[in-house]
N, C-alpha and C. Protein backbone atom coordinates (compact mmCIF):
# COMPACT_ATOMS: atom_id res chain seq x y z
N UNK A 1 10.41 205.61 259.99
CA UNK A 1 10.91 206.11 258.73
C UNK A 1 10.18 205.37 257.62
N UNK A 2 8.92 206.15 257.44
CA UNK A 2 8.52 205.47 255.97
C UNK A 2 8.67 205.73 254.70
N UNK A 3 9.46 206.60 254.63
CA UNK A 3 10.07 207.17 253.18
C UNK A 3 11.08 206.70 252.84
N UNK A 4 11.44 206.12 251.85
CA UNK A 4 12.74 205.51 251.66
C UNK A 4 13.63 206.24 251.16
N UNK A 5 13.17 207.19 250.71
CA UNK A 5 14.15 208.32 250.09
C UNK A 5 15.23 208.78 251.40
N UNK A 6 14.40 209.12 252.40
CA UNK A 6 15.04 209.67 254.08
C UNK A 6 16.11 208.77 254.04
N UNK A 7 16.51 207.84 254.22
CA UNK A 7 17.03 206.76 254.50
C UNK A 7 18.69 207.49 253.67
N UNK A 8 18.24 207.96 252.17
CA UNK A 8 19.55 208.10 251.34
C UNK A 8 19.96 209.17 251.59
N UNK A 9 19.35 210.75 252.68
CA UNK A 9 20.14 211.78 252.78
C UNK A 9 21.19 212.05 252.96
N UNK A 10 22.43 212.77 252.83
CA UNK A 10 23.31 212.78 253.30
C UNK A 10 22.93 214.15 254.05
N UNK A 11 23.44 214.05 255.25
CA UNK A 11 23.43 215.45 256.22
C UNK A 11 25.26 215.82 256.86
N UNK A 12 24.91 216.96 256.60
CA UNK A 12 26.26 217.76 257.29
C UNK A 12 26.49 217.73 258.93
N UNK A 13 27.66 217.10 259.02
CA UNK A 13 27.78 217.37 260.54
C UNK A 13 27.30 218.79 261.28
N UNK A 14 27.21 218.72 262.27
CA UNK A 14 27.26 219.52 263.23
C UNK A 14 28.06 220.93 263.16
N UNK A 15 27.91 222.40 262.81
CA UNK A 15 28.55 223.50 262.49
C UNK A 15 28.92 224.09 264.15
N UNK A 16 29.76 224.33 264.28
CA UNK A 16 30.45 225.08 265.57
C UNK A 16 30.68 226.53 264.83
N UNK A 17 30.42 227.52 265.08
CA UNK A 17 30.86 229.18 265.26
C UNK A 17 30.08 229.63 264.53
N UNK A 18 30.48 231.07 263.72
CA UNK A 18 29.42 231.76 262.81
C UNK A 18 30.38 232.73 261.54
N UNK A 19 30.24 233.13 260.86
CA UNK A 19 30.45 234.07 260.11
C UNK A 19 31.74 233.88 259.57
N UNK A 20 32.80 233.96 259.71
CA UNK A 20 34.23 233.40 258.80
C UNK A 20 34.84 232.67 260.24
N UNK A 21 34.03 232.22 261.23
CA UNK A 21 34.66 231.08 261.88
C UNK A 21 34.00 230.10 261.84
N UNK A 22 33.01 230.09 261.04
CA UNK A 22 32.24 228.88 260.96
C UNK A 22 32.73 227.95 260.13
N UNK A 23 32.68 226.20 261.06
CA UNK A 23 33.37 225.16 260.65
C UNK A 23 32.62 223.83 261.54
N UNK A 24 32.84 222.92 260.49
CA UNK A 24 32.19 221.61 261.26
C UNK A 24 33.01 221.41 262.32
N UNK A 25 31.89 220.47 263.70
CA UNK A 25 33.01 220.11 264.67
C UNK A 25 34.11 219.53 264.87
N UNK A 26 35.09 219.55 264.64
CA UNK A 26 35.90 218.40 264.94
C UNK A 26 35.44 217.21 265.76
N UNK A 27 34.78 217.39 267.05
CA UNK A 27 34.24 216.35 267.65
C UNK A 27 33.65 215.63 267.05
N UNK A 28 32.61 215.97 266.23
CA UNK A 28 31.69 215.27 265.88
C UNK A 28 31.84 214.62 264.24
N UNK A 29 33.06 214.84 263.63
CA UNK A 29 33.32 213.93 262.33
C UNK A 29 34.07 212.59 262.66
N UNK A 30 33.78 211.78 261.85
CA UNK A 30 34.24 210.29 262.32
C UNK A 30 34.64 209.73 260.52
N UNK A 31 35.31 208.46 260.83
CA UNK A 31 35.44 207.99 259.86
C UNK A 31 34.51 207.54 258.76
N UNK A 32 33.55 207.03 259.51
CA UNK A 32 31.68 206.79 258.81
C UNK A 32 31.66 207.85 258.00
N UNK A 33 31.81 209.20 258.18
CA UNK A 33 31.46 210.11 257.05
C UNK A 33 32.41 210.32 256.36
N UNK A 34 33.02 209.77 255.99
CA UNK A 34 34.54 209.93 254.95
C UNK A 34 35.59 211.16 255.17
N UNK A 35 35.61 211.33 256.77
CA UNK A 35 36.76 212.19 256.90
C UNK A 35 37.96 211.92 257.72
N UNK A 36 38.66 210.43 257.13
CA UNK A 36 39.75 209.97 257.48
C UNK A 36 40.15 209.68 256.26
N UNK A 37 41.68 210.48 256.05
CA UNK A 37 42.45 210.97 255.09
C UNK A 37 43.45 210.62 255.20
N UNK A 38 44.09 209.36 255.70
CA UNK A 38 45.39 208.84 256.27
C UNK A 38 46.43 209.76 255.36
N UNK A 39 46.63 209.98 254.46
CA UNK A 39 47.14 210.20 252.97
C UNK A 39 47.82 211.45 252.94
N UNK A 40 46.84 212.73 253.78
CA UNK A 40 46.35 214.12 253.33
C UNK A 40 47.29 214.62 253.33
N UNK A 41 48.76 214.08 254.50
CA UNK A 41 49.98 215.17 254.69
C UNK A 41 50.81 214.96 253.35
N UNK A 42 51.12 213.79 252.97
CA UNK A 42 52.16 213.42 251.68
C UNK A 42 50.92 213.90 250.59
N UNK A 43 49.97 213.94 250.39
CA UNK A 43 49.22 214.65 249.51
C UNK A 43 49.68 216.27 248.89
N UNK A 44 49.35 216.63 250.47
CA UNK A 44 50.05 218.44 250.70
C UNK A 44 50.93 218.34 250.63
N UNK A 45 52.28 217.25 250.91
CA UNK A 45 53.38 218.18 250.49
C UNK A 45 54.09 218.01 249.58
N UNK A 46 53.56 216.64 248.46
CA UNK A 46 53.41 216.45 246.99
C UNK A 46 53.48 217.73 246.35
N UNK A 47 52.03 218.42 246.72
CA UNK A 47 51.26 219.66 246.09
C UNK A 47 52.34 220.49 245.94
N UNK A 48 52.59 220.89 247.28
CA UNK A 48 53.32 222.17 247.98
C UNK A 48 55.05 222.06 247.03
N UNK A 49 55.13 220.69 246.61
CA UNK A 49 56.43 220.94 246.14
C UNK A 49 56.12 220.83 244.66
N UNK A 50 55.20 220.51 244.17
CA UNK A 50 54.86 220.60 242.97
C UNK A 50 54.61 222.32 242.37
N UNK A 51 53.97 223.11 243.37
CA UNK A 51 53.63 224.39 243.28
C UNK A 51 55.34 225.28 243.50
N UNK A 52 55.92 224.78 244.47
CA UNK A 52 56.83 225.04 244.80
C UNK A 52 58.29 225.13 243.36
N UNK A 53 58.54 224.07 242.61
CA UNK A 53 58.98 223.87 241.19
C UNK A 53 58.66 225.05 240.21
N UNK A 54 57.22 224.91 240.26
CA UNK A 54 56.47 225.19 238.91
C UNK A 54 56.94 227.24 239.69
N UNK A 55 56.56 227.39 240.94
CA UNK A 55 57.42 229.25 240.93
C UNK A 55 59.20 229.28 240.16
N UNK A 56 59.19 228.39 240.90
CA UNK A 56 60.58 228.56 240.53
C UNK A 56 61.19 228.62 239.14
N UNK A 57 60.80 227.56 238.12
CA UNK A 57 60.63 227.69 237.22
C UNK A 57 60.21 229.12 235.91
N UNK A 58 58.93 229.62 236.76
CA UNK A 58 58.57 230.93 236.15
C UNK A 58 59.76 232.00 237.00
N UNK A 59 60.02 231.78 237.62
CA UNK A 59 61.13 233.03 238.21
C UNK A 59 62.22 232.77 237.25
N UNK A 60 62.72 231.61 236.79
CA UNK A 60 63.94 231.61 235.79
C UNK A 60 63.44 231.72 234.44
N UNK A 61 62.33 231.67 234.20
CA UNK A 61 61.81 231.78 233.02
C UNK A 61 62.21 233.53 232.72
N UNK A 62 61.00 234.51 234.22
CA UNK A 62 61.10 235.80 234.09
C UNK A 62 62.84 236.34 234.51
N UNK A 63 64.03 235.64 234.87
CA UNK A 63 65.28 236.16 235.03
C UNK A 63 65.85 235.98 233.88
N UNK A 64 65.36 235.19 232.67
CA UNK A 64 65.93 234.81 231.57
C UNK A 64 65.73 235.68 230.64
N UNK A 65 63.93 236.34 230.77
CA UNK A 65 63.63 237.52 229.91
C UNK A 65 64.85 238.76 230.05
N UNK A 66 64.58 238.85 231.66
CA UNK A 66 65.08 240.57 231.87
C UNK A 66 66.59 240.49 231.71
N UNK A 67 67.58 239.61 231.23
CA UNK A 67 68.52 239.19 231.10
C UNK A 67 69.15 239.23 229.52
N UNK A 68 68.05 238.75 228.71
CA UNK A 68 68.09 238.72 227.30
C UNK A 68 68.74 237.14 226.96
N UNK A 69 68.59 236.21 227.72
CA UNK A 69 69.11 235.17 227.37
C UNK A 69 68.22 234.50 226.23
């Protein structure tokens, strides 16, 4: 490797399938490439209840219109 630039690529794991099943391997991601996410579930279900509020909210917003309150 005499280019030092080579050295800084980042490359994509390994692709398993094709066309709307195409996805990196699971086998082949590791923590080295930054795909350990200890975090990711309380992340999602932060989200999920954050998204979850904010409907609810517009549903009493739109029951308040059709109501005349």
């Amino acid at each position: 490797m005499t280019d030092p630039l080579e050295r800084a690529v980042a490359k994509a794991p390994p692709i398993i399938g094709s066309g709307c099943t195409q996805r990196y391997d699971p086998q082949a991601l590791s923590s080295d490439q930054g795909t350990e996410f200890a975090d990711a579930a309380a992340l999602w279900a932060r989200l999920q209840a954050e998204q979850d509020q904010a409907e609810l909210q517009h549903a009493r917003a739109l029951d308040g219109q059709e109501t005349g309150e």
